[in-house]
PDB file of N, CA and C in Angstrom:
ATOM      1  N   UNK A   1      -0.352  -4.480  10.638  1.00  0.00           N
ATOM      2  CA  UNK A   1      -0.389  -3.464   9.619  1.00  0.00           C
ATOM      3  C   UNK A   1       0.401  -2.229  10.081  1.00  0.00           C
ATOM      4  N   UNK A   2       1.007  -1.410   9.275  1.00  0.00           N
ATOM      5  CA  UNK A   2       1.923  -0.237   9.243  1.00  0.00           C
ATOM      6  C   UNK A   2       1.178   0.533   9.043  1.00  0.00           C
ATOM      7  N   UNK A   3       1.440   1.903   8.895  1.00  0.00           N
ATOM      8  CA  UNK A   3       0.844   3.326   8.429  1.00  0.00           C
ATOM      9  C   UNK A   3       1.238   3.260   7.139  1.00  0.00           C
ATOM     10  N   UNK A   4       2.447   2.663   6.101  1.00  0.00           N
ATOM     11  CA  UNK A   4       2.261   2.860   5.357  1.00  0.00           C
ATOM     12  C   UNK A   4       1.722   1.836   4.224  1.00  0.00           C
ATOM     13  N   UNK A   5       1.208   1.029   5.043  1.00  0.00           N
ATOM     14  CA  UNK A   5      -0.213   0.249   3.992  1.00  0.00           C
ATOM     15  C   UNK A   5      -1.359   0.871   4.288  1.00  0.00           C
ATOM     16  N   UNK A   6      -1.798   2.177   4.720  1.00  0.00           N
ATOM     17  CA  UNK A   6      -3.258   2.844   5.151  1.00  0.00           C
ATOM     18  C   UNK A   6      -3.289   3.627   4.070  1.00  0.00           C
ATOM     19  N   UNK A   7      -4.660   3.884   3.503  1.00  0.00           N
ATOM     20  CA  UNK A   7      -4.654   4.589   2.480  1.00  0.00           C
ATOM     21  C   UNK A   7      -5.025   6.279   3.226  1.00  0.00           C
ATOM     22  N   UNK A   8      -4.868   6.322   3.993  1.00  0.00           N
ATOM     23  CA  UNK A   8      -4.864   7.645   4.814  1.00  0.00           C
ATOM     24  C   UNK A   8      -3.426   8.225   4.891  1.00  0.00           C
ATOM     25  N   UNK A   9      -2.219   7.399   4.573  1.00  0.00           N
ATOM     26  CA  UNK A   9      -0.926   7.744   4.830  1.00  0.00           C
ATOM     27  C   UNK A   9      -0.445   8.950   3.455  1.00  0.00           C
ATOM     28  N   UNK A  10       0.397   9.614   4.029  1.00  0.00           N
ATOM     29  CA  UNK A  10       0.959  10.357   3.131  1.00  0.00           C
ATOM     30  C   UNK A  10       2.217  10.952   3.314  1.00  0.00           C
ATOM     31  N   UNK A  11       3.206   9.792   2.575  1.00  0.00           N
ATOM     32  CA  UNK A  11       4.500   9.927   2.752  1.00  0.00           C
ATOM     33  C   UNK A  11       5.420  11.117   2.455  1.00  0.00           C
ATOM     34  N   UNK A  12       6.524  11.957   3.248  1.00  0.00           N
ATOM     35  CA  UNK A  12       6.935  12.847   3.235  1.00  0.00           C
ATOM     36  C   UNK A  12       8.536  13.204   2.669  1.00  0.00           C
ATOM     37  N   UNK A  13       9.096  11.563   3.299  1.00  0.00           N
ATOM     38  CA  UNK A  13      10.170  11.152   3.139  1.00  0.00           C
ATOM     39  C   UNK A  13      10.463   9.606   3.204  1.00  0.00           C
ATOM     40  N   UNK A  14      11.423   9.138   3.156  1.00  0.00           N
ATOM     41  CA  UNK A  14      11.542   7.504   3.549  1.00  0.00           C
ATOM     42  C   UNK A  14      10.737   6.983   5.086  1.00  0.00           C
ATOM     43  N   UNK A  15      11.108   7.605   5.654  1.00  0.00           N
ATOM     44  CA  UNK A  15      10.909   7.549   7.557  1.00  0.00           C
ATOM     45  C   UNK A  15      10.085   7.870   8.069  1.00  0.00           C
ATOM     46  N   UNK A  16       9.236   9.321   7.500  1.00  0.00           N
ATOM     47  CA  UNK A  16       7.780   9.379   8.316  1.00  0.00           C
ATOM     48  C   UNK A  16       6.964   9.914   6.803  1.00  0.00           C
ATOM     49  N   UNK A  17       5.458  10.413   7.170  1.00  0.00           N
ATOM     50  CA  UNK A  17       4.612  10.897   6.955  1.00  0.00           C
ATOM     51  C   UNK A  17       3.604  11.507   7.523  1.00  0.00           C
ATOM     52  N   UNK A  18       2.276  12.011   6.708  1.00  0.00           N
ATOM     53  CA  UNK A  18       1.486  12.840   7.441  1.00  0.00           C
ATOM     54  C   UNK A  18      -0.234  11.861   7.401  1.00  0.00           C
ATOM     55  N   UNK A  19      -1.052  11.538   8.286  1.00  0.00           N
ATOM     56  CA  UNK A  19      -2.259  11.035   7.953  1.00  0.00           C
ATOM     57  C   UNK A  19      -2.932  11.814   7.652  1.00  0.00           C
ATOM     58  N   UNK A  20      -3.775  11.933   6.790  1.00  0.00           N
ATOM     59  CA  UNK A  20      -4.000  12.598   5.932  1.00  0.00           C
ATOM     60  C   UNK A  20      -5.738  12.788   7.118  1.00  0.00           C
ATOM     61  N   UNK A  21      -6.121  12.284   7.798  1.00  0.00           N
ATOM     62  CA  UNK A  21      -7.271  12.331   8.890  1.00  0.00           C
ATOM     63  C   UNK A  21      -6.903  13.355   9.310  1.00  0.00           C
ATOM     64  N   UNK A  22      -5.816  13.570  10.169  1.00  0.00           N
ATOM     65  CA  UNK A  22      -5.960  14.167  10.951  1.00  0.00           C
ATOM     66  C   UNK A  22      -4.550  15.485  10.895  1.00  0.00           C
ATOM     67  N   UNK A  23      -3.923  14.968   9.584  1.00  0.00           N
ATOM     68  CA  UNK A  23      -2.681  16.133   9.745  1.00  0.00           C
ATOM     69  C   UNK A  23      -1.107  15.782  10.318  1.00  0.00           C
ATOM     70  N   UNK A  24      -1.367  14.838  11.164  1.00  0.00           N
ATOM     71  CA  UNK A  24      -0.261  14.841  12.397  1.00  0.00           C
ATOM     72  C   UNK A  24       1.292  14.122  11.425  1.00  0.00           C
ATOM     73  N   UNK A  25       2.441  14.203  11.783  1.00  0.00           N
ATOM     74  CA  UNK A  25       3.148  13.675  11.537  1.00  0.00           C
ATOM     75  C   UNK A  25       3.604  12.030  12.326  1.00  0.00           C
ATOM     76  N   UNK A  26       3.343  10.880  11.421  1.00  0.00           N
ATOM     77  CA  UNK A  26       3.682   9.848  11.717  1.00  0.00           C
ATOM     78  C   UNK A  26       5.122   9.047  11.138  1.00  0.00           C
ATOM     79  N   UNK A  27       5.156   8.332  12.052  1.00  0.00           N
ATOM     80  CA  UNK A  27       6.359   7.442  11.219  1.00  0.00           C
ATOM     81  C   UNK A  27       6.068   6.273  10.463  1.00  0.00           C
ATOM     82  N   UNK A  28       6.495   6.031   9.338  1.00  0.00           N
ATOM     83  CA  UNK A  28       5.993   5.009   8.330  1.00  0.00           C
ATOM     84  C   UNK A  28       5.773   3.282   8.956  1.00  0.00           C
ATOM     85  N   UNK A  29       6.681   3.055   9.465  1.00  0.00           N
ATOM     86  CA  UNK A  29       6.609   1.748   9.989  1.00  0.00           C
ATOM     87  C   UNK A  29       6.198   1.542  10.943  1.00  0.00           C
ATOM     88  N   UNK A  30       5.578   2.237  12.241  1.00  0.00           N
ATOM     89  CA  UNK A  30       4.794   2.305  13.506  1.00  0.00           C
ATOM     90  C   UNK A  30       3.323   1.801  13.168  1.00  0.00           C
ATOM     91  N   UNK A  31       2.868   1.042  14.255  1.00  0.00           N
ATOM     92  CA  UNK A  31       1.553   0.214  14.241  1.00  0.00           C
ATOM     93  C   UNK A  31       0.425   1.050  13.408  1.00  0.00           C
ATOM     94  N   UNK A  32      -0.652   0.288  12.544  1.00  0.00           N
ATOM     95  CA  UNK A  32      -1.320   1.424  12.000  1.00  0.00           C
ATOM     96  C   UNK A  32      -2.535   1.597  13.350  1.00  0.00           C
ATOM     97  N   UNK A  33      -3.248   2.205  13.330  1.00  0.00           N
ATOM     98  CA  UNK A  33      -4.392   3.161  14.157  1.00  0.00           C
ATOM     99  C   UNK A  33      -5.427   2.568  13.597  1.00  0.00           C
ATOM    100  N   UNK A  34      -6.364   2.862  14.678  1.00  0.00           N
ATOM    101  CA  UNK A  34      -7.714   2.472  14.516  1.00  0.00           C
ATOM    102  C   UNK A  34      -8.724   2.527  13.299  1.00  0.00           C
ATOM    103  N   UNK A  35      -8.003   3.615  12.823  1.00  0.00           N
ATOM    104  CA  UNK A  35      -9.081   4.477  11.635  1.00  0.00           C
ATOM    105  C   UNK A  35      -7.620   3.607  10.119  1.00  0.00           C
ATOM    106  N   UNK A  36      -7.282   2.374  10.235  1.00  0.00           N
ATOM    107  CA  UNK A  36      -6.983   1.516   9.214  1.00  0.00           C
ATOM    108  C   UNK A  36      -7.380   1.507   8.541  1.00  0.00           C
ATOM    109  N   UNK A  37      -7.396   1.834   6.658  1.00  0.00           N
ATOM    110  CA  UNK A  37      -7.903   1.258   5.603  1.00  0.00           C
ATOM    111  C   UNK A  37      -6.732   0.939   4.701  1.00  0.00           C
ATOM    112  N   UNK A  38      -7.089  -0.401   4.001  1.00  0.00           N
ATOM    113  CA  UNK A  38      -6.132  -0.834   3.370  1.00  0.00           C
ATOM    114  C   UNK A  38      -5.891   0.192   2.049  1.00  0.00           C
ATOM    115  N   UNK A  39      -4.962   1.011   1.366  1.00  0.00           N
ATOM    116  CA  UNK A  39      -4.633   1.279   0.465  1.00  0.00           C
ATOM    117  C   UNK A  39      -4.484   0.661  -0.354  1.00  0.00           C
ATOM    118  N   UNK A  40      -4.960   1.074  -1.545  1.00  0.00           N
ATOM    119  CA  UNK A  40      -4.819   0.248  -2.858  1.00  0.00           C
ATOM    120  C   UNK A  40      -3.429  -0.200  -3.518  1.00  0.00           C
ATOM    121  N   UNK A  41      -2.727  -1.429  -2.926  1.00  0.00           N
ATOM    122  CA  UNK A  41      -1.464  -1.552  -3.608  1.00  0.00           C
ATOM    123  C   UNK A  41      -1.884  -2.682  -4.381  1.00  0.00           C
ATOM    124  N   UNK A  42      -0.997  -3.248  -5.077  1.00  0.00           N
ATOM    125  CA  UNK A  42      -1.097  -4.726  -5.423  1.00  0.00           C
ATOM    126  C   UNK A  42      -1.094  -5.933  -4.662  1.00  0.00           C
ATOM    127  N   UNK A  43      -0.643  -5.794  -3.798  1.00  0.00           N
ATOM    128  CA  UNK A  43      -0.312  -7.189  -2.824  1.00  0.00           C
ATOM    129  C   UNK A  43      -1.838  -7.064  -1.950  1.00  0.00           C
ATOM    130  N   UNK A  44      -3.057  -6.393  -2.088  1.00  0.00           N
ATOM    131  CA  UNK A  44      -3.968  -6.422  -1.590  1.00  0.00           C
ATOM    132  C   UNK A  44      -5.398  -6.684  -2.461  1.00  0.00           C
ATOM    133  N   UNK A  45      -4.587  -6.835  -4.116  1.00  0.00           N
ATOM    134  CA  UNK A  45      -5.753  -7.056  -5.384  1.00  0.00           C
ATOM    135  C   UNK A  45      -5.654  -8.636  -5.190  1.00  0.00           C
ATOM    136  N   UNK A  46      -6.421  -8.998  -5.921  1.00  0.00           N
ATOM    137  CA  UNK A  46      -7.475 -10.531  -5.926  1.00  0.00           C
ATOM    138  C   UNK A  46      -6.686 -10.818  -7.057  1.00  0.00           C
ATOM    139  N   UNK A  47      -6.366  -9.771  -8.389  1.00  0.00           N
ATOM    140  CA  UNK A  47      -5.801 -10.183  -9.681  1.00  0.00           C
ATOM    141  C   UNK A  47      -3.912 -10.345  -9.154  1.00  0.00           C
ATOM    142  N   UNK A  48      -3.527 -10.231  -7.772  1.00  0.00           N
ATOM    143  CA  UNK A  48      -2.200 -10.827  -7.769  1.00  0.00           C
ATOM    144  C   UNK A  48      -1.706 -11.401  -7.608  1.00  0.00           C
ATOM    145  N   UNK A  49      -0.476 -12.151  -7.621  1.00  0.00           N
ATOM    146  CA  UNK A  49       0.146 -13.812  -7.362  1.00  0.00           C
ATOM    147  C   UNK A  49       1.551 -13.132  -6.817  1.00  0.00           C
ATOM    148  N   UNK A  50       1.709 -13.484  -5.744  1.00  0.00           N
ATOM    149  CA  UNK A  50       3.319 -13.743  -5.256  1.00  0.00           C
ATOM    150  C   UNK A  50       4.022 -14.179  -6.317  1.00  0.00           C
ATOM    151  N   UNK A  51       5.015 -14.183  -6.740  1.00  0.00           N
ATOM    152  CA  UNK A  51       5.873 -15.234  -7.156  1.00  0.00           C
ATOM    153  C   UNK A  51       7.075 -15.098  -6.823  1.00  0.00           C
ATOM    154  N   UNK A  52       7.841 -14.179  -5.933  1.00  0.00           N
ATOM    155  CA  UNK A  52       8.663 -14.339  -5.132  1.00  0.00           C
ATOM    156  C   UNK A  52       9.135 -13.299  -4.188  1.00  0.00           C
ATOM    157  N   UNK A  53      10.006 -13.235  -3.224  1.00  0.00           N
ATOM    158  CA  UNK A  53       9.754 -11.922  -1.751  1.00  0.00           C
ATOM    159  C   UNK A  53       9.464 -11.028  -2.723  1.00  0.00           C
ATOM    160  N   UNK A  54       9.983 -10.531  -3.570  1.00  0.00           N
ATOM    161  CA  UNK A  54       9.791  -9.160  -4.008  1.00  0.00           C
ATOM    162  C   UNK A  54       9.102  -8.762  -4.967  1.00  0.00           C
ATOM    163  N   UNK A  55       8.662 -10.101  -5.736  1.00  0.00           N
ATOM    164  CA  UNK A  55       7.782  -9.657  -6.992  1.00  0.00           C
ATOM    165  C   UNK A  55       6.852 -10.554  -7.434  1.00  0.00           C
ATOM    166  N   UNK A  56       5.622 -10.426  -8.105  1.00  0.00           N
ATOM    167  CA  UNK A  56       4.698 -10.726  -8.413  1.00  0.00           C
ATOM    168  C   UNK A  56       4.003 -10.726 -10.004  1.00  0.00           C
ATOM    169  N   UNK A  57       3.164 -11.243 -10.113  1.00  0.00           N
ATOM    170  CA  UNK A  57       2.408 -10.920 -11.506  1.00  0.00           C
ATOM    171  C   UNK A  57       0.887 -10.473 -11.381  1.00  0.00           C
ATOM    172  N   UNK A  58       0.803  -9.605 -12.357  1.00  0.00           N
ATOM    173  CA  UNK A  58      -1.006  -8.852 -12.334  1.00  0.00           C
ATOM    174  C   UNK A  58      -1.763  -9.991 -13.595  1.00  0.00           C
ATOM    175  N   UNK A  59      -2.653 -10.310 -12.716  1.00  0.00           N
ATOM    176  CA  UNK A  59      -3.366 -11.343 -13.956  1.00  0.00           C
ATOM    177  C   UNK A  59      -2.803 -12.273 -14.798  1.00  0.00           C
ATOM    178  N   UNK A  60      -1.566 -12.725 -13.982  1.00  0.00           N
ATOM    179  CA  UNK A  60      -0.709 -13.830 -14.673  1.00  0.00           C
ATOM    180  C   UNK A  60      -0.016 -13.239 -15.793  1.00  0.00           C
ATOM    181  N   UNK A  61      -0.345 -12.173 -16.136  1.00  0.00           N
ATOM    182  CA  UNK A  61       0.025 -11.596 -17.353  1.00  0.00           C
ATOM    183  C   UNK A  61       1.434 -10.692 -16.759  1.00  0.00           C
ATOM    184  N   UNK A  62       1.499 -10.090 -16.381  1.00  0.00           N
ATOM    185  CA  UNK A  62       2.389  -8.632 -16.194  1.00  0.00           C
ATOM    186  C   UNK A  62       2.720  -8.211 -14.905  1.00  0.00           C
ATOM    187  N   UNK A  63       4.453  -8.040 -14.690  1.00  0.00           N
ATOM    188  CA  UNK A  63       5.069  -8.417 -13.283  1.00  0.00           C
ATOM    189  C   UNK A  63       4.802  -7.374 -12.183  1.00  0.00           C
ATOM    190  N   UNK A  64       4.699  -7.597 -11.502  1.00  0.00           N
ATOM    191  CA  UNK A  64       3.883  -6.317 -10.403  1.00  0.00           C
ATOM    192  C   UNK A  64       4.712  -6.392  -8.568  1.00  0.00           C
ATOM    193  N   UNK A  65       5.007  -5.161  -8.344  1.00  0.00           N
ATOM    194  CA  UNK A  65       5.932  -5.126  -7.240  1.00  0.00           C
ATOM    195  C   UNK A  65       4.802  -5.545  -6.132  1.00  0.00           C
ATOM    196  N   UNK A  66       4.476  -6.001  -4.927  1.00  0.00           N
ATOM    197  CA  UNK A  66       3.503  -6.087  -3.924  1.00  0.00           C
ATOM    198  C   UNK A  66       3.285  -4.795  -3.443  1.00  0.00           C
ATOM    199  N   UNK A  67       4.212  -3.668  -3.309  1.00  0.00           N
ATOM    200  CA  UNK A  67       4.368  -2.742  -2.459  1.00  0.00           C
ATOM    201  C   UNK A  67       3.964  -1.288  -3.245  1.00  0.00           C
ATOM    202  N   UNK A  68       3.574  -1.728  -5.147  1.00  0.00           N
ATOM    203  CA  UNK A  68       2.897  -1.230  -5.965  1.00  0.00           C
ATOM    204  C   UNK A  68       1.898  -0.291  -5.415  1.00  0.00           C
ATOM    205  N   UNK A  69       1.802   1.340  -5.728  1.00  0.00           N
ATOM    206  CA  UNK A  69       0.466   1.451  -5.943  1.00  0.00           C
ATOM    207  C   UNK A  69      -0.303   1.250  -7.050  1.00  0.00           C
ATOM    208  N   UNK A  70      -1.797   0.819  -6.624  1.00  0.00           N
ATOM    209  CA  UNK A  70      -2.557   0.950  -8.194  1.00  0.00           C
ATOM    210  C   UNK A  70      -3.666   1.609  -7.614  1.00  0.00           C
ATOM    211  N   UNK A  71      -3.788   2.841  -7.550  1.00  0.00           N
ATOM    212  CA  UNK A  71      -4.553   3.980  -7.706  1.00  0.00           C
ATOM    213  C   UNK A  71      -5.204   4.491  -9.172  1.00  0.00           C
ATOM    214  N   UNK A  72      -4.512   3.603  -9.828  1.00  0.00           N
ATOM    215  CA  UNK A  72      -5.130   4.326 -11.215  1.00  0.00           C
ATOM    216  C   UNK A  72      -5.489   2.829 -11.984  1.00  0.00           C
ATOM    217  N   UNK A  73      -5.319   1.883 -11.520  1.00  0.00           N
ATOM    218  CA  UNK A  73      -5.574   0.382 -12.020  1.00  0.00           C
ATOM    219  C   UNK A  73      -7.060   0.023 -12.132  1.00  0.00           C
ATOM    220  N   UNK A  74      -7.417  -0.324 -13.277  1.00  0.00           N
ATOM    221  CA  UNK A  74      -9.162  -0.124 -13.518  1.00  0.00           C
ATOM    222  C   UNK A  74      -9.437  -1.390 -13.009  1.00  0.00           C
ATOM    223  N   UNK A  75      -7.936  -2.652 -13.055  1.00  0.00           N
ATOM    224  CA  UNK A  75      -8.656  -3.839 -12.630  1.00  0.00           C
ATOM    225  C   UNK A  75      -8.703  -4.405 -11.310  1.00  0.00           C
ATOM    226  N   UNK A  76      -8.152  -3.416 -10.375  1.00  0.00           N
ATOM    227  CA  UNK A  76      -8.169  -3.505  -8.883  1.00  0.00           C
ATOM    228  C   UNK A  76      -9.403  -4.060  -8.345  1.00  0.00           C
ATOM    229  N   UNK A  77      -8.886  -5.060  -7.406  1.00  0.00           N
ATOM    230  CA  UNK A  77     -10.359  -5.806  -6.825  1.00  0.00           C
ATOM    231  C   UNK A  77      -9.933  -6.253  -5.042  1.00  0.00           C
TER     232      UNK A  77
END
């Protein structure tokens, strides 16, 4: 896992960010830390399907990036 699949991450630019724990400036792609929680994207909901490297479908219904946030998705599971 990365820092920027943690839902503690908070991106600044392409290259780093800030964790939102503790303040500090991290870099996005460096190992994530102990205090890991998965952020709510799509490629981590139950309602998603691969269907190819880069893209996916939400509930078979409607095409969904993996790297998606759904922070505001009521059907996140």
């Amino acid at each position: 896992m990365k820092h920027y699949d943690c839902k503690y991450y908070l991106n600044t630019d392409v290259f780093k960010g800030m964790c939102k724990r503790d303040k500090r400036i991290i870099k996005a792609d460096d190992a994530a830390c102990e205090h890991f929680k998965n952020a709510r994207k799509c490629k981590y909901c139950s309602n998603f399907s691969l269907t190819s490297d880069e893209l996916g479908t939400c509930m078979n219904k409607y095409d969904a990036f993996p790297e998606m946030n759904a922070v505001t998705c009521n059907d996140f599971k």
